[in-house]
Protein backbone atom coordinates (compact mmCIF):
# COMPACT_ATOMS: atom_id res chain seq x y z
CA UNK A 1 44.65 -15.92 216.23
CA UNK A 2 41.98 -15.13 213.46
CA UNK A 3 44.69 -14.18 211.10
CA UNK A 4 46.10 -17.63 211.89
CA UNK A 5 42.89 -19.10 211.09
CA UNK A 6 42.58 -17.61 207.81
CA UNK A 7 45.76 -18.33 206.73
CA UNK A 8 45.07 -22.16 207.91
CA UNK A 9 42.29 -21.98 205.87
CA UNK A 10 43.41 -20.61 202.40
CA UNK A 11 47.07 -22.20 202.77
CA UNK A 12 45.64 -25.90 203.32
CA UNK A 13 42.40 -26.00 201.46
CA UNK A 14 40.12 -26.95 204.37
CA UNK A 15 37.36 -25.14 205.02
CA UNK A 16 35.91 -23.82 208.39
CA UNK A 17 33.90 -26.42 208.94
CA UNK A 18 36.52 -29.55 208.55
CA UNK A 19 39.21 -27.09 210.13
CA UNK A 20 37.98 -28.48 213.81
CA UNK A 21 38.42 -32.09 213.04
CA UNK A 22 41.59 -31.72 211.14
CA UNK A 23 42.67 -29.50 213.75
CA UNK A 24 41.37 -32.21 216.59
CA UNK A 25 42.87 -35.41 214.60
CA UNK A 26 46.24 -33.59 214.65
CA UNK A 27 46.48 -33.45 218.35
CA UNK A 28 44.94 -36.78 218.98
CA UNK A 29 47.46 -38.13 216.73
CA UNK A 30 50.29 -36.33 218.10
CA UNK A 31 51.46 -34.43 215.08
CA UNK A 32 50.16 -31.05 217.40
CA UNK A 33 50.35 -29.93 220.78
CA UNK A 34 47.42 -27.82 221.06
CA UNK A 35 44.81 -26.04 218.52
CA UNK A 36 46.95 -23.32 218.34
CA UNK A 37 49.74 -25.52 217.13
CA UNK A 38 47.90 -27.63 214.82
CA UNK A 39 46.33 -23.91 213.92
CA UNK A 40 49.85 -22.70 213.01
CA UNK A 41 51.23 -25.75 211.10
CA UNK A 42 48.46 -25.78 208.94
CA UNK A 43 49.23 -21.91 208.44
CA UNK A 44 52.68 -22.41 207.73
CA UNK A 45 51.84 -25.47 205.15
CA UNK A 46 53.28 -28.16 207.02
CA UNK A 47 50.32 -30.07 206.17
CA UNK A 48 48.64 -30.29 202.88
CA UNK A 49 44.66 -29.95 203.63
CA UNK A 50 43.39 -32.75 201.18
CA UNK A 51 45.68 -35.36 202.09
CA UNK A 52 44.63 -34.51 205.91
CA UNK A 53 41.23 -34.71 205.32
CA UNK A 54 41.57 -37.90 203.21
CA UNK A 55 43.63 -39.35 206.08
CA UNK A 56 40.76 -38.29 208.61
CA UNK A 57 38.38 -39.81 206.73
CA UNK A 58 40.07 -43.26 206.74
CA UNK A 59 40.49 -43.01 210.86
CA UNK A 60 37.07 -43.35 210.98
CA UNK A 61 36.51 -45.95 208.69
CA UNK A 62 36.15 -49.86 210.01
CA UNK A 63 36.07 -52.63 208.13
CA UNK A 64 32.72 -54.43 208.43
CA UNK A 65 32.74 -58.52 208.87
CA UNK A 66 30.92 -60.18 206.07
CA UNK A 67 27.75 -62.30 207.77
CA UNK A 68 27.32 -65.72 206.88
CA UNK A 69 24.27 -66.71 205.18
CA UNK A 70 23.01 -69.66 206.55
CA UNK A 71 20.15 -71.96 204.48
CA UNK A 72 16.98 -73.44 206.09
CA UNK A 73 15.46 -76.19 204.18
CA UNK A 74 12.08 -76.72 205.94
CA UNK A 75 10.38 -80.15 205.42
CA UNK A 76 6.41 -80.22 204.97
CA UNK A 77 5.91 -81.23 208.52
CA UNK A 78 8.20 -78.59 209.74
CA UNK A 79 6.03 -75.81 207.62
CA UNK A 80 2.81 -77.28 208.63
CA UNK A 81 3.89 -77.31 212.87
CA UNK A 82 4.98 -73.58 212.86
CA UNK A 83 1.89 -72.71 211.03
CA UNK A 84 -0.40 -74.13 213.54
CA UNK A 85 1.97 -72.54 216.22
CA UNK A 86 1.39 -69.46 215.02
CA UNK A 87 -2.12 -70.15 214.54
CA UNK A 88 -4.72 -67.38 216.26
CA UNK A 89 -7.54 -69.90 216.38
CA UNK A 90 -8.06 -71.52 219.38
C-alpha cells in the first residue's frame, strides 16, 4: 500500500497532509469506494491533484448572507432617558 501512497503522492501533486481529505472527499462524493480506491486512482492519475484540492476547497466554502444595517436616530429625550437608566447613582 505504501508504494501506492507514494505514487498518489508524486503522480497528483498532493502532499501527505491534504492526501486524507482528498482521499476522504473522493469517497464521500462517490468518485471512490474506499481509501484504497481513491488511493489507487490518484496513483494511476485519474485525478489531477490541484484541481481536487481546488474542488475540496470550494465544498467547504458557504456563502455568507449580507446583514442589514439598520439606523437609530435617537431624539434628545431618548438620549437623556437611557442615560439616567443606566445611571449608577441612586
Amino acid at each position: 500500500m505504501s508504494s501506492y501512497v507514494q505514487e498518489a503522492i508524486q503522480n497528483s501533486g498532493i502532499n501527505r497532509t491534504d492526501l486524507v481529505a482528498a482521499c476522504a472527499y473522493m469517497i464521500r462524493t462517490k468518485q471512490a469506494r474506499s481509501q484504497h480506491d481513491a488511493i489507487e486512482q490518484l496513483a494511476a492519475g485519474k485525478y489531477d491533484g490541484i484541481d481536487l484540492n481546488e474542488t475540496l476547497i470550494k465544498s467547504f466554502q458557504v456563502e455568507l448572507e449580507e446583514e442589514e444595517i439598520v439606523e437609530v436616530t435617537l431624539t434628545p429625550e431618548d438620549e437623556l432617558r437611557t442615560l439616567m437608566e443606566n445611571s449608577t447613582e441612586s
